[in-house]
Structures are given as structure tokens and as C-alpha cells.
C-alpha atoms as a PDB file:
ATOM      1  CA  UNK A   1     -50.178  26.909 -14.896  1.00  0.00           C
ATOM      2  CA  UNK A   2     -51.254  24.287 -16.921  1.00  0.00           C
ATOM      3  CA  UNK A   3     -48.839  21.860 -19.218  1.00  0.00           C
ATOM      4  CA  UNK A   4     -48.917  24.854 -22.435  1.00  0.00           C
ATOM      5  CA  UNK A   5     -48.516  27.413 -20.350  1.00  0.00           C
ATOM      6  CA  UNK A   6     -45.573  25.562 -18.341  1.00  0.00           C
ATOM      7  CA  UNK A   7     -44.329  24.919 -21.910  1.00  0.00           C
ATOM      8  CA  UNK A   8     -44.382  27.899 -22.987  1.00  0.00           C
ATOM      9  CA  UNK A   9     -42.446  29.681 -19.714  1.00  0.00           C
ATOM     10  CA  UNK A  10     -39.779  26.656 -20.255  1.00  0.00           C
ATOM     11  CA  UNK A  11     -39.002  27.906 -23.672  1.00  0.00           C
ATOM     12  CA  UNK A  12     -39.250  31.767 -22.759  1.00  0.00           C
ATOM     13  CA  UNK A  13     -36.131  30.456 -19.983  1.00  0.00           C
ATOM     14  CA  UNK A  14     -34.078  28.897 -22.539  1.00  0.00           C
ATOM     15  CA  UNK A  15     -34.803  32.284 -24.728  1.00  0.00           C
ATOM     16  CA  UNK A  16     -33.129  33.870 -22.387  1.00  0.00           C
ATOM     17  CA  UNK A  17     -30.312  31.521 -21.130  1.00  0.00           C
ATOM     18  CA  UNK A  18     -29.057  31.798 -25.317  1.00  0.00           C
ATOM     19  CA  UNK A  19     -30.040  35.738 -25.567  1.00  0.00           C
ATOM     20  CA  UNK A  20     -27.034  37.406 -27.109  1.00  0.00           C
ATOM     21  CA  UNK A  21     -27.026  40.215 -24.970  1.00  0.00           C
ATOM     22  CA  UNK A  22     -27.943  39.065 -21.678  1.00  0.00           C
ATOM     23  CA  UNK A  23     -28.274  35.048 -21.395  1.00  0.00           C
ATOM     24  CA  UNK A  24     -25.303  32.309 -19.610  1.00  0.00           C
ATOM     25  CA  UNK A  25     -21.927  32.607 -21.461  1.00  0.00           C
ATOM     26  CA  UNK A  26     -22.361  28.608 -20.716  1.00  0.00           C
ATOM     27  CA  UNK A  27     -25.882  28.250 -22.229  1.00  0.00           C
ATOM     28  CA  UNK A  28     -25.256  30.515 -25.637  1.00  0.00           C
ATOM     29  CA  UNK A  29     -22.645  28.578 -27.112  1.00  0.00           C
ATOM     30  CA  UNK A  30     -24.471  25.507 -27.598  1.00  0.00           C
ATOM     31  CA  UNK A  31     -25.465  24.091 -30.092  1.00  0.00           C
ATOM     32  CA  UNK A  32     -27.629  20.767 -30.919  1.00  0.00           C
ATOM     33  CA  UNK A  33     -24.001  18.881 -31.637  1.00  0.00           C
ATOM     34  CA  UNK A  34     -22.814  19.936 -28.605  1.00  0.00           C
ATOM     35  CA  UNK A  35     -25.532  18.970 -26.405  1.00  0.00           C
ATOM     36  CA  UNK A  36     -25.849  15.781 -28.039  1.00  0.00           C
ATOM     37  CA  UNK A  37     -23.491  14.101 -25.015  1.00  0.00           C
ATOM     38  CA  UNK A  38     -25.535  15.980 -22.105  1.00  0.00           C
ATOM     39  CA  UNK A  39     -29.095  14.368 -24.017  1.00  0.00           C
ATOM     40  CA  UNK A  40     -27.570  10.608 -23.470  1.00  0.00           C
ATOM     41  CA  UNK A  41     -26.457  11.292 -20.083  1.00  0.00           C
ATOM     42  CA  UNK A  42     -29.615  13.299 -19.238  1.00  0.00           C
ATOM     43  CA  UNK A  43     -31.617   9.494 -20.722  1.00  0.00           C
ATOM     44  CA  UNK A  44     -29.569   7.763 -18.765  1.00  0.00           C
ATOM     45  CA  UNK A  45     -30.210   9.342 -15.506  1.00  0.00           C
ATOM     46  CA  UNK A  46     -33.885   9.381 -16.213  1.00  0.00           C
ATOM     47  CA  UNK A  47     -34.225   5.340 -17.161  1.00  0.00           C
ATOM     48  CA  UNK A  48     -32.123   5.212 -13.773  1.00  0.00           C
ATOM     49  CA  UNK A  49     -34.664   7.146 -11.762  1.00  0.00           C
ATOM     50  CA  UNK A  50     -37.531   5.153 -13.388  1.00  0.00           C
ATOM     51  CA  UNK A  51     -35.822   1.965 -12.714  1.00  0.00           C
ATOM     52  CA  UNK A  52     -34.839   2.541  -8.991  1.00  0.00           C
ATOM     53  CA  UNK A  53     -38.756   3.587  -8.602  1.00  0.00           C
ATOM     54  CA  UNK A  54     -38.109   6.765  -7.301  1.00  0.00           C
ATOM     55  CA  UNK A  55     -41.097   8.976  -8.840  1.00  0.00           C
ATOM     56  CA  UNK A  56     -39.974  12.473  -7.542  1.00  0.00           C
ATOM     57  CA  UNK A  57     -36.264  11.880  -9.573  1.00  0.00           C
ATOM     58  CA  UNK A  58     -37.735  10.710 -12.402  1.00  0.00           C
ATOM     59  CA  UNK A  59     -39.778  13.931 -12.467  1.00  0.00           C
ATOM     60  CA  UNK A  60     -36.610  16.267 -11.930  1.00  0.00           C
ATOM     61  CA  UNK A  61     -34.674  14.184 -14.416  1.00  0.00           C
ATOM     62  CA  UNK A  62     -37.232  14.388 -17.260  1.00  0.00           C
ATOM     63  CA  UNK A  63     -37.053  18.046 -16.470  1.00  0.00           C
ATOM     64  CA  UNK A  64     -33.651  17.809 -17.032  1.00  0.00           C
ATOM     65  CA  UNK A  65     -34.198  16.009 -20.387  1.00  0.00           C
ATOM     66  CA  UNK A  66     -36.844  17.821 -21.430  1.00  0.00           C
ATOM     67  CA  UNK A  67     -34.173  21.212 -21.358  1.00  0.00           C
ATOM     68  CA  UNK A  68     -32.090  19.584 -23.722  1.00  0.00           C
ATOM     69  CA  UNK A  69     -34.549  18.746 -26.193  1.00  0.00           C
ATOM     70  CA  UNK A  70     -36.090  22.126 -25.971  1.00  0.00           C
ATOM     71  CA  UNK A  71     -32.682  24.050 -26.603  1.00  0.00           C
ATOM     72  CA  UNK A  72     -31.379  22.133 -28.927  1.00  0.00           C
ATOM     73  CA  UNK A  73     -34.691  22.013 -30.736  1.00  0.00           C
ATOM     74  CA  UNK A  74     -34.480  26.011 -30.633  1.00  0.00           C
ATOM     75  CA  UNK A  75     -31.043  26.073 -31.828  1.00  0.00           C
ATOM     76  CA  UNK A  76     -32.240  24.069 -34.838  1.00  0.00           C
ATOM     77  CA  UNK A  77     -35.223  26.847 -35.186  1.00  0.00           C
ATOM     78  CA  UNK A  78     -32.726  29.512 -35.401  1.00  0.00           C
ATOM     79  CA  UNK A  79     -30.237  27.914 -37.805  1.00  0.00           C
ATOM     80  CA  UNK A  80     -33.717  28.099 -40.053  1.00  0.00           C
ATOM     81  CA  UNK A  81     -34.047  24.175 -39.972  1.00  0.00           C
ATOM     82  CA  UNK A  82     -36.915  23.485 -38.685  1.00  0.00           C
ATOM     83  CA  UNK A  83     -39.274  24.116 -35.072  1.00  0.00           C
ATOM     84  CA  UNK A  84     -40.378  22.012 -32.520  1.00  0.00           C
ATOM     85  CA  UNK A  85     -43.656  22.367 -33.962  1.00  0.00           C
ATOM     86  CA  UNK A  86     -42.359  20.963 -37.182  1.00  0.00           C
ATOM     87  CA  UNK A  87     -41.088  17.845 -34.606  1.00  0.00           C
ATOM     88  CA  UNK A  88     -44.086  17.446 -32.972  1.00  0.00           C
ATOM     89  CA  UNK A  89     -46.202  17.907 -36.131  1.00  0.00           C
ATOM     90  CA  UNK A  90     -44.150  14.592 -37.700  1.00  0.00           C
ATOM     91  CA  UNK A  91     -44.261  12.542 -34.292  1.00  0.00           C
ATOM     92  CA  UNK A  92     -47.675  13.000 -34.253  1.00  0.00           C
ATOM     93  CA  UNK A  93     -48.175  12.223 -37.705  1.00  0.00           C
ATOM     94  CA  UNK A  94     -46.172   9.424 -37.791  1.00  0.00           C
ATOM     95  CA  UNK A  95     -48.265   7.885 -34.806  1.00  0.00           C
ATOM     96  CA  UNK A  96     -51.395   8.115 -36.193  1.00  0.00           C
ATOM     97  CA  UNK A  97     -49.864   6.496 -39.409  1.00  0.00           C
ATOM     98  CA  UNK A  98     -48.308   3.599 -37.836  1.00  0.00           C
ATOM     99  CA  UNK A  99     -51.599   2.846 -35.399  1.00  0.00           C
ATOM    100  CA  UNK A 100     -54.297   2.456 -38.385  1.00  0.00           C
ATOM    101  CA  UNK A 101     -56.180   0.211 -35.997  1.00  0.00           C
ATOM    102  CA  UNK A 102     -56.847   3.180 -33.492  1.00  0.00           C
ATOM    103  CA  UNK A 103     -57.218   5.877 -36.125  1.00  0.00           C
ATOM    104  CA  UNK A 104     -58.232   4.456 -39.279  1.00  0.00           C
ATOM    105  CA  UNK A 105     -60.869   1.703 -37.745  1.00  0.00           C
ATOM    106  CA  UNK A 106     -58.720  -1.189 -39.228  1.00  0.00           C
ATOM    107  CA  UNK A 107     -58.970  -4.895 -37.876  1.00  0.00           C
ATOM    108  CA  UNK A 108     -56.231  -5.703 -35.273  1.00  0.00           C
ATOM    109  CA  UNK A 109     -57.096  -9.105 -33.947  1.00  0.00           C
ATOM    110  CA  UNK A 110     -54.004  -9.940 -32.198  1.00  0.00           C
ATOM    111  CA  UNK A 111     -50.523  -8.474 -30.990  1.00  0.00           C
ATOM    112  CA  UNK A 112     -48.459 -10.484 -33.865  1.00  0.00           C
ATOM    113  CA  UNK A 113     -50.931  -8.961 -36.213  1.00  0.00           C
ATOM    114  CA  UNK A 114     -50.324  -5.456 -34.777  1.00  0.00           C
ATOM    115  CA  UNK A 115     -46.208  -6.116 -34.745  1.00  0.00           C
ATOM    116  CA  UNK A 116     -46.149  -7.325 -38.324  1.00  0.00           C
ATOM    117  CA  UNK A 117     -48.479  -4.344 -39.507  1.00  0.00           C
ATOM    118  CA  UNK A 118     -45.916  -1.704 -37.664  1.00  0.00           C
ATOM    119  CA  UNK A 119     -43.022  -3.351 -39.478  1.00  0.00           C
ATOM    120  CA  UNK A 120     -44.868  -3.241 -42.801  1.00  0.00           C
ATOM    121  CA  UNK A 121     -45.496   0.936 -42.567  1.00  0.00           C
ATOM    122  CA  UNK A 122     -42.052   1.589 -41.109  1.00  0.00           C
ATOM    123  CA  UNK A 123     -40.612  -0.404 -43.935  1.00  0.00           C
ATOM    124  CA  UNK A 124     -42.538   1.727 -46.565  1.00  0.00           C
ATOM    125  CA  UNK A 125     -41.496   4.792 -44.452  1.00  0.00           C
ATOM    126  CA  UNK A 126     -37.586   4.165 -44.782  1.00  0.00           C
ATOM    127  CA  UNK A 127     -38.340   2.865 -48.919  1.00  0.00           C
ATOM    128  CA  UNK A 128     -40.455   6.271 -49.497  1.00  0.00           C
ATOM    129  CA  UNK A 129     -37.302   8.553 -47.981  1.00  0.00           C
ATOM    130  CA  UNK A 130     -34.698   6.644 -49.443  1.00  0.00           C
ATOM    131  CA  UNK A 131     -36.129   6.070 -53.034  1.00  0.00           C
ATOM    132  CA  UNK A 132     -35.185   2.312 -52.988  1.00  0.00           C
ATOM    133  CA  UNK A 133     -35.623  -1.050 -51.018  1.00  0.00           C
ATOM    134  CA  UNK A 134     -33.664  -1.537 -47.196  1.00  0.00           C
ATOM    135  CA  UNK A 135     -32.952  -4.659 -45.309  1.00  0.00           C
ATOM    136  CA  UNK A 136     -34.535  -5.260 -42.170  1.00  0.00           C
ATOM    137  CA  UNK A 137     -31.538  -4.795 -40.283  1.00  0.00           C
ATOM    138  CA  UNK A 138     -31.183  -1.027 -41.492  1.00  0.00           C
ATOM    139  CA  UNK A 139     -33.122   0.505 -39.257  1.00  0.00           C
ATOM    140  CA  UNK A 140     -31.376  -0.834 -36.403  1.00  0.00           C
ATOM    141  CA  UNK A 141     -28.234   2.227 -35.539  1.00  0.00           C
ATOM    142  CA  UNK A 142     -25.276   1.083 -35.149  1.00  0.00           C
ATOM    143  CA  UNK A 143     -24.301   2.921 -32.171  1.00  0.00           C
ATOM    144  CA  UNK A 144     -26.833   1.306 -29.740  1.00  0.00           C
ATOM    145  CA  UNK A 145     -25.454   0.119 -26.687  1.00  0.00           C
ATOM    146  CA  UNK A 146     -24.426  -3.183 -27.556  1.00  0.00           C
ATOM    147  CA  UNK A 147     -27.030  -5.468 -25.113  1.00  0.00           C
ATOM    148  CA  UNK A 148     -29.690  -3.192 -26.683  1.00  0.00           C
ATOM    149  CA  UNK A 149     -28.542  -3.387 -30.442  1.00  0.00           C
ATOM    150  CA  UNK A 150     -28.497  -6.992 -29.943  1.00  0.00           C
ATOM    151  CA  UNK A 151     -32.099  -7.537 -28.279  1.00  0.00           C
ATOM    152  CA  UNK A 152     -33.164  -5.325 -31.528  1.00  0.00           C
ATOM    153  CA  UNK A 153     -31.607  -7.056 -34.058  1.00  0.00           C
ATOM    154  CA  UNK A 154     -33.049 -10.396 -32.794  1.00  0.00           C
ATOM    155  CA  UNK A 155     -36.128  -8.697 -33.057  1.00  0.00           C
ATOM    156  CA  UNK A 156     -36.081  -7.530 -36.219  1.00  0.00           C
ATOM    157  CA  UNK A 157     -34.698 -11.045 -37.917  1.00  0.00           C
ATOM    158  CA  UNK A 158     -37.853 -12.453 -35.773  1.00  0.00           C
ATOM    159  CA  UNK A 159     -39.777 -10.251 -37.599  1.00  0.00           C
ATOM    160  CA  UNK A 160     -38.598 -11.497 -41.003  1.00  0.00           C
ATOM    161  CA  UNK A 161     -39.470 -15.483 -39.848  1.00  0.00           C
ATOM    162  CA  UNK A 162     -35.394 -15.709 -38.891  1.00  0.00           C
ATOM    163  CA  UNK A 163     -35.396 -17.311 -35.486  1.00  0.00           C
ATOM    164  CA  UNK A 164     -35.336 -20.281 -33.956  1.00  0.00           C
ATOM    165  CA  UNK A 165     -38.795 -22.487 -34.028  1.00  0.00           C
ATOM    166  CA  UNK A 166     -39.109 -22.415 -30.337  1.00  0.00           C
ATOM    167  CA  UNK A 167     -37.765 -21.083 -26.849  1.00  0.00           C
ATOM    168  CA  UNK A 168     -36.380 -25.123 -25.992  1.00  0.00           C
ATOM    169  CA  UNK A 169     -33.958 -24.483 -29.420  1.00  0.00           C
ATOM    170  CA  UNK A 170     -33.054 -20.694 -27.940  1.00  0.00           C
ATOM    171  CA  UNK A 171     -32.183 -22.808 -24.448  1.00  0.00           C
ATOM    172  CA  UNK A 172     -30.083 -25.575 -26.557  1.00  0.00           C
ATOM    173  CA  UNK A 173     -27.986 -23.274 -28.624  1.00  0.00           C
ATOM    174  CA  UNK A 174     -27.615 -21.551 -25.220  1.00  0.00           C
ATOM    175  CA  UNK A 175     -25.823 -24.468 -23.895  1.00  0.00           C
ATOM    176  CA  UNK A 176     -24.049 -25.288 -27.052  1.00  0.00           C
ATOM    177  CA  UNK A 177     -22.274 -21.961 -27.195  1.00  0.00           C
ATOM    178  CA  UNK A 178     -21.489 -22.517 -23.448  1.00  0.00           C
ATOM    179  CA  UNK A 179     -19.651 -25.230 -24.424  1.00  0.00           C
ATOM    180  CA  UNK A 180     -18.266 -23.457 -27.040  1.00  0.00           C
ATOM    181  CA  UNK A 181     -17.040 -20.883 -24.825  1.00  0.00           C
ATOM    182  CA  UNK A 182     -15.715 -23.329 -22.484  1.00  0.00           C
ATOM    183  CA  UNK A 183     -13.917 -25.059 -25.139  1.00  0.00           C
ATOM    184  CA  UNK A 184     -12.552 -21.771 -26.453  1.00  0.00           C
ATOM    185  CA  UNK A 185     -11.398 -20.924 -22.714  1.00  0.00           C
ATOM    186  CA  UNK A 186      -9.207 -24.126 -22.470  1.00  0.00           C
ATOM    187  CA  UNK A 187      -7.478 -23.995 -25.586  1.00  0.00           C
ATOM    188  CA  UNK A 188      -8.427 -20.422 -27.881  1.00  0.00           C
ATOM    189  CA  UNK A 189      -6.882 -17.329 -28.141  1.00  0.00           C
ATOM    190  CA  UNK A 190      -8.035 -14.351 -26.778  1.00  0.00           C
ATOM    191  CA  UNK A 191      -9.887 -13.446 -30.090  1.00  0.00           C
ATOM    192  CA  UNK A 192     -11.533 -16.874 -29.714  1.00  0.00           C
ATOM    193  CA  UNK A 193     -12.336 -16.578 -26.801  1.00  0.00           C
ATOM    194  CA  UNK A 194     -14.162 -12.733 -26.631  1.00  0.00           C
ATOM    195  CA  UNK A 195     -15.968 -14.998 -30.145  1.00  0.00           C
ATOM    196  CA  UNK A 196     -17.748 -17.570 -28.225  1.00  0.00           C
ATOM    197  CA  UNK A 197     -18.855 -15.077 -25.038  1.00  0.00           C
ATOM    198  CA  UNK A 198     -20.124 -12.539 -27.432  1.00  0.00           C
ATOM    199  CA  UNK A 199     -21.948 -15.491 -29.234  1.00  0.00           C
ATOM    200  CA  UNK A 200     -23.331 -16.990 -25.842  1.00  0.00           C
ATOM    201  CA  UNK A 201     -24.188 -13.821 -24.353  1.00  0.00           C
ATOM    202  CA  UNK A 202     -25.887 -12.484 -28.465  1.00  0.00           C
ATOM    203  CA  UNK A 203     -27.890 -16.004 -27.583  1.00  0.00           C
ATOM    204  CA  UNK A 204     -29.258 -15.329 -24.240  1.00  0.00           C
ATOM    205  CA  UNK A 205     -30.539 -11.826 -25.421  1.00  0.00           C
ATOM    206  CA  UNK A 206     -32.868 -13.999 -27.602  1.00  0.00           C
ATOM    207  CA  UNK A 207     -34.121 -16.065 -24.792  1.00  0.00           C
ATOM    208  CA  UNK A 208     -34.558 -13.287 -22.673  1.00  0.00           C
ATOM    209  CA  UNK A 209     -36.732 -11.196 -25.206  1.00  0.00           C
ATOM    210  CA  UNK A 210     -38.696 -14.488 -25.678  1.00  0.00           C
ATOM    211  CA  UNK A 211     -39.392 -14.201 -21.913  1.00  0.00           C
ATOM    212  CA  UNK A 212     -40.283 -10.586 -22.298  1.00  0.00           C
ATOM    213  CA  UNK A 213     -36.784  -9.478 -20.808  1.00  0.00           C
ATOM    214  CA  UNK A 214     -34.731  -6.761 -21.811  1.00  0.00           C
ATOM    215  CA  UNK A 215     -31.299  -7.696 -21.473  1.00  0.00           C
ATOM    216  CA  UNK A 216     -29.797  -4.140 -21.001  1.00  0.00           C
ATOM    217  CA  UNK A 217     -32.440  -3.931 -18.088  1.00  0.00           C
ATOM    218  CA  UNK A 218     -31.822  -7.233 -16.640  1.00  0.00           C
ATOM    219  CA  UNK A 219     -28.426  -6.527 -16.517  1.00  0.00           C
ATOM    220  CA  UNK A 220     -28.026  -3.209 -14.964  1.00  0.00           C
ATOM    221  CA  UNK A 221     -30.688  -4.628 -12.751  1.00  0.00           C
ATOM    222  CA  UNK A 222     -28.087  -7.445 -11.401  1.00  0.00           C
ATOM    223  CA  UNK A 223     -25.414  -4.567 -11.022  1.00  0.00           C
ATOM    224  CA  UNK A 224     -27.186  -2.773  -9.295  1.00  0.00           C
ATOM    225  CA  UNK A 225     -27.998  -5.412  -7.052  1.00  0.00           C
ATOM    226  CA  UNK A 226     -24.542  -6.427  -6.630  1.00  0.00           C
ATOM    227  CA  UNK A 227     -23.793  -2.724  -6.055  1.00  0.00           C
ATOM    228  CA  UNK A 228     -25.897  -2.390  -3.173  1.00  0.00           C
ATOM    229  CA  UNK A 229     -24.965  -5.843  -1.783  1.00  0.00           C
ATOM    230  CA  UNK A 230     -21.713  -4.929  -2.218  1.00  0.00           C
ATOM    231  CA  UNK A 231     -21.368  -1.210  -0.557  1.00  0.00           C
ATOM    232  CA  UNK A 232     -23.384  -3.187   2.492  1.00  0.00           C
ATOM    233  CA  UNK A 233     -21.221  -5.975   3.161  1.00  0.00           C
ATOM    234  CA  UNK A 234     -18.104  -2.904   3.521  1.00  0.00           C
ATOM    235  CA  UNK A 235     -20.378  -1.247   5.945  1.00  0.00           C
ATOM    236  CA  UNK A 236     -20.892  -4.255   8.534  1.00  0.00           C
ATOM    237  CA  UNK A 237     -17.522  -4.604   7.842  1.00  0.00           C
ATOM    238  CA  UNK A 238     -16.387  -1.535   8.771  1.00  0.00           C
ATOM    239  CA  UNK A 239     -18.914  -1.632  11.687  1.00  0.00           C
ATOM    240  CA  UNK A 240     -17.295  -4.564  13.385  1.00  0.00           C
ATOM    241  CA  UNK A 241     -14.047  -2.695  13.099  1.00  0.00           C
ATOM    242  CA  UNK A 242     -12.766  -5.161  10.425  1.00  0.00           C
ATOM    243  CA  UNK A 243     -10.619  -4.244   7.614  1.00  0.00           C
ATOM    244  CA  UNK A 244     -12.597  -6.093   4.411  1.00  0.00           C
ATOM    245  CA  UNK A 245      -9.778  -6.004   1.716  1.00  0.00           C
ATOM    246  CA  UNK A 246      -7.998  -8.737   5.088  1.00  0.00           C
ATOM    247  CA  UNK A 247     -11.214 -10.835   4.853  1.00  0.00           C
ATOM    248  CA  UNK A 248     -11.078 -14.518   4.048  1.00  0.00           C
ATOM    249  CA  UNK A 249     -13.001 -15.178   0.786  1.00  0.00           C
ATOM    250  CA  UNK A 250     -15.583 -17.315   3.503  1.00  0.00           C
ATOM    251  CA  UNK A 251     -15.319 -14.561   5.840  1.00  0.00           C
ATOM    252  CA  UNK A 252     -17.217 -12.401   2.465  1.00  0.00           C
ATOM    253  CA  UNK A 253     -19.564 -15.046   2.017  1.00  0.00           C
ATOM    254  CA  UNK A 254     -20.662 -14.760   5.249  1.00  0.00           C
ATOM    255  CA  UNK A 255     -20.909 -11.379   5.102  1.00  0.00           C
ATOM    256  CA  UNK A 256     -22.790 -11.390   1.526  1.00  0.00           C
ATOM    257  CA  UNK A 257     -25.344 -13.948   2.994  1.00  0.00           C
ATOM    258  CA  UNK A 258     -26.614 -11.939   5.927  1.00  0.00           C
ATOM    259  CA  UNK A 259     -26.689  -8.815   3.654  1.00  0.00           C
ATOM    260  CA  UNK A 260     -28.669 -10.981   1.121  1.00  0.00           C
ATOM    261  CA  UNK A 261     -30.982 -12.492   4.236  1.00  0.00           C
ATOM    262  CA  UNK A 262     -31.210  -8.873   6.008  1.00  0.00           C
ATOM    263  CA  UNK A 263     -33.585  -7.647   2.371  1.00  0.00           C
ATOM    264  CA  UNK A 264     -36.635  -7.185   1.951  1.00  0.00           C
ATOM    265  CA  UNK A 265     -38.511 -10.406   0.132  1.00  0.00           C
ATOM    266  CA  UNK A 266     -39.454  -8.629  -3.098  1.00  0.00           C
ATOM    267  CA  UNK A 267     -35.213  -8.137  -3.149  1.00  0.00           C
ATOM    268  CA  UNK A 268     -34.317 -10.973  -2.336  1.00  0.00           C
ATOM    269  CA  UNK A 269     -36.184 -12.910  -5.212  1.00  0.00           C
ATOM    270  CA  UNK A 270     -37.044 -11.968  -8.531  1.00  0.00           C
ATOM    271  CA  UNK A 271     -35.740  -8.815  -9.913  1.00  0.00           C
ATOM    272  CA  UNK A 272     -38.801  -6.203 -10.551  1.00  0.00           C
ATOM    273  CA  UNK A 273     -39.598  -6.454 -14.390  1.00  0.00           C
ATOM    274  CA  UNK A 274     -39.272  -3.261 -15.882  1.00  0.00           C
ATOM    275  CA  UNK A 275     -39.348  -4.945 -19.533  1.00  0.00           C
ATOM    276  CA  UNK A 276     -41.225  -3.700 -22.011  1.00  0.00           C
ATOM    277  CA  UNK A 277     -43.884  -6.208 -23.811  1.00  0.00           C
ATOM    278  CA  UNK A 278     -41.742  -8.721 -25.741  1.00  0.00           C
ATOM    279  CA  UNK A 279     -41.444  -7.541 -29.250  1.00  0.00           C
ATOM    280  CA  UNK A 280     -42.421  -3.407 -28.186  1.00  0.00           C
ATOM    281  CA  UNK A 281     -42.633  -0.984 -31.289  1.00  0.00           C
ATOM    282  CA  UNK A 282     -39.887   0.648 -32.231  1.00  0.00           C
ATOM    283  CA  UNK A 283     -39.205   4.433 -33.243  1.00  0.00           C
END
């Protein structure tokens, strides 16, 4: 079958898992609000399966994803509010409207160029459905995960000239807020203190999006990391019949550095960049 016809068979199954009559007791009581909890888990497993580089996952977990968005796009069809052809028509649409420079034949003669032009339509996009003027922060939800609401607010105030001149300021208000935090550690309260790390930390989101980094990446990157590192040190340990919780603290370290030595190089060193370019479009 080719991808319409596979298309089409996915949304005769989900016909039939919400039939009435004859579909899953499970699958015809949802609705779009309820699956709205399985579609962020179902992301998350996907950007997991993309970011551990395993291919065949990432194909059963966009399979996965894909379900959602097809049932709950159905269940919107039948409470008469619109089709997934209605979603695809304005995806599409909106595409071609925000890339003049590969459908209209309009100059594009670098990538600020292109960022500043895609900031321009979506701004006239929000003022046209709303009837009046936003901010350039409105467009940014609110319920983000906090590493990546903070990596695209920095964005967007870049986008309105509101940044710092260069990345050697980014790396000295860095340090400043380090010693901010530091300060705040010795003598602040507990509200104080949460301040200054969520200040340092809202800081080195902006140098890391300079450097083309995504912070939420780079961080569940380093957990991950530590996770395996981790889980690997408690298997020697347990190998050699030793009981790690007993371990001296230099005992670990021993164990962490052989772990460490023991992967392979491209582990060992950088993390694998799964960032996208440094200031990406946004939906």
C-alpha cells in the first residue's frame, strides 16, 4: 500500500475502534480532551526514540502518535467541528504563506532575513485573528516545559533587537548571576535562593541557543548520560559481589571512571547535537 492508501486503512481502524455498535468500550469514550494527556506522552516517547537514535522506535512511536492525532481529529469531525482535511488544508496553507521565498519567488538572501520575514507574517497572522495588536511574547504558551518556554522566549525578545550585543556579555551575566546565586546560597532565603538559580539557569538557555543548543535537549541529554553511567556502575558493583549503597564515595568514583573509560569515544566526549538551527521557525 502506498502512504494514502495506508492512511486511509488507519482511519477505517479507528472507525471501527469508536463504532457504537461494535468498536473497544476503551477506544469509544474518547474524546479529543481526553486524549490530550496520551498525545504529550505519545511526543515524548517519540523525541525519546529520535534522540536515543533508534530508527525502528521512532517509527512505532510516530505510529503511536500518529493514532492520537487521527482519533481525536475524527472525534472533532463528528462533533461537526471541523476534518482533518480542514487541518491539513490550513497547515498547508499556512506553509506556503509563511515561506514566500519558496512559493512566491521572493528574495531571501540570508537566514536573519528569512527569521525576521517569518516573524513579520506570524505577527500579522495572530493581529488578523485577534482584531488588534499582540506583544511578541504572546505567542509563546504558557504551559511549555519550562527549559523550552525559556529558550523561546529568548528567542522571541532576540527577535525584537532585546538581547545582549554579543555571546562574551551572555558568558558575563552568566557568571554574574553565579555569583548571585552563590551569594543568595550563603545568606538568602529559600525564595532567594530558587530567584538567582532560575535567573542563572534563564541565562545559560541564552548562551546555549547562541551556540545552536537546545537546552531541554542538552539537558535530558546529560540525564540520560548520567542514567546510563549510573545503572552501570550498580552492575560492576553487583558483579564483584559488592553492596553499592556500602561504597566509599572514592570507592564510586572509581567505579564511575572505568564506566566513563569502558565507552565508546563518540560517548565519552561531546554529546551528539540533536539541536535544531539556532533561531528554528516556530509553529
Amino acid at each position: 500500500m502506498n502512504e494514502q492508501e495506508q492512511l486511509l486503512r488507519f482511519q477505517n481502524v479507528i472507525d471501527q475502534l469508536i463504532d457504537p455498535e461494535k468498536g473497544c468500550p476503551w477506544d469509544k469514550e474518547q474524546t479529543a480532551l481526553s486524549m490530550c494527556e496520551y498525545l504529550i506522552e505519545e511526543c515524548h516517547e517519540l523525541v525519546d526514540a529520535i534522540r536515543s537514535n533508534k530508527p525502528g522506535h521512532a517509527c512505532d512511536e510516530m505510529g503511536d502518535l500518529l493514532f492520537v492525532l487521527l482519533l481525536m481529529a475524527r472525534r472533532f469531525e463528528l462533533d461537526g467541528q471541523f476534518s482533518l482535511g480542514d487541518a491539513l488544508k490550513i497547515g498547508a496553507d499556512k506553509m506556503v504563506r509563511r515561506h514566500p521565498h519558496v512559493f512566491s519567488g521572493e528574495a531571501c538572501d540570508s537566514m536573519d532575513a528569512l527569521m525576521k520575514n517569518w516573524a513579520a507574517i506570524k505577527k500579522a497572522e495572530k493581529e488578523a485573528d485577534a482584531g488588534e495588536p499582540k506583544g511578541t511574547l504572546s505567542s509563546v504558551p504558557s504551559g511549555l516545559p519550562p527549559l523550552t518556554k525559556a529558550y523561546r522566549v529568548h528567542a522571541k525578545a532576540a527577535s525584537a533587537g532585546f538581547t545582549w550585543d554579543d555571546d562574551e556579555d551572555v558568558e558575563r551575566q552568566v557568571e554574574a548571576e553565579w555569583l548571585e546565586l552563590l551569594d543568595a546560597r550563603a545568606s538568602g532565603t529559600e525564595a532567594e535562593k530558587e530567584h538567582e538559580l532560575g535567573d542563572m539557569m534563564f541565562t545559560l538557555v541564552e548562551l546555549g541557543r547562541r551556540m545552536g543548543v537546545k537546552a531541554a535537549s542538552a539537558v535530558d541529554g546529560a540525564a540520560n548520560r548520567f542514567r546510563t553511567r549510573f545503572e552501570a556502575m550498580e552492575a560492576l558493583a553487583r558483579e564483584r559481589g559488592l553492596d553499592f549503597k556500602e561504597l566509599s564515595l572514592d570507592d564510586k568514583d572509581d567505579l564511575w571512571n572505568e564506566v566513563k573509560a569502558a565507552e565508546p569515544a563518540e560517548r565519552s566526549g561531546q554529546a551528539v547535537d540533536f539541536a535544531a538551527p539556532k533561531d528554528a521557525p516556530e509553529a
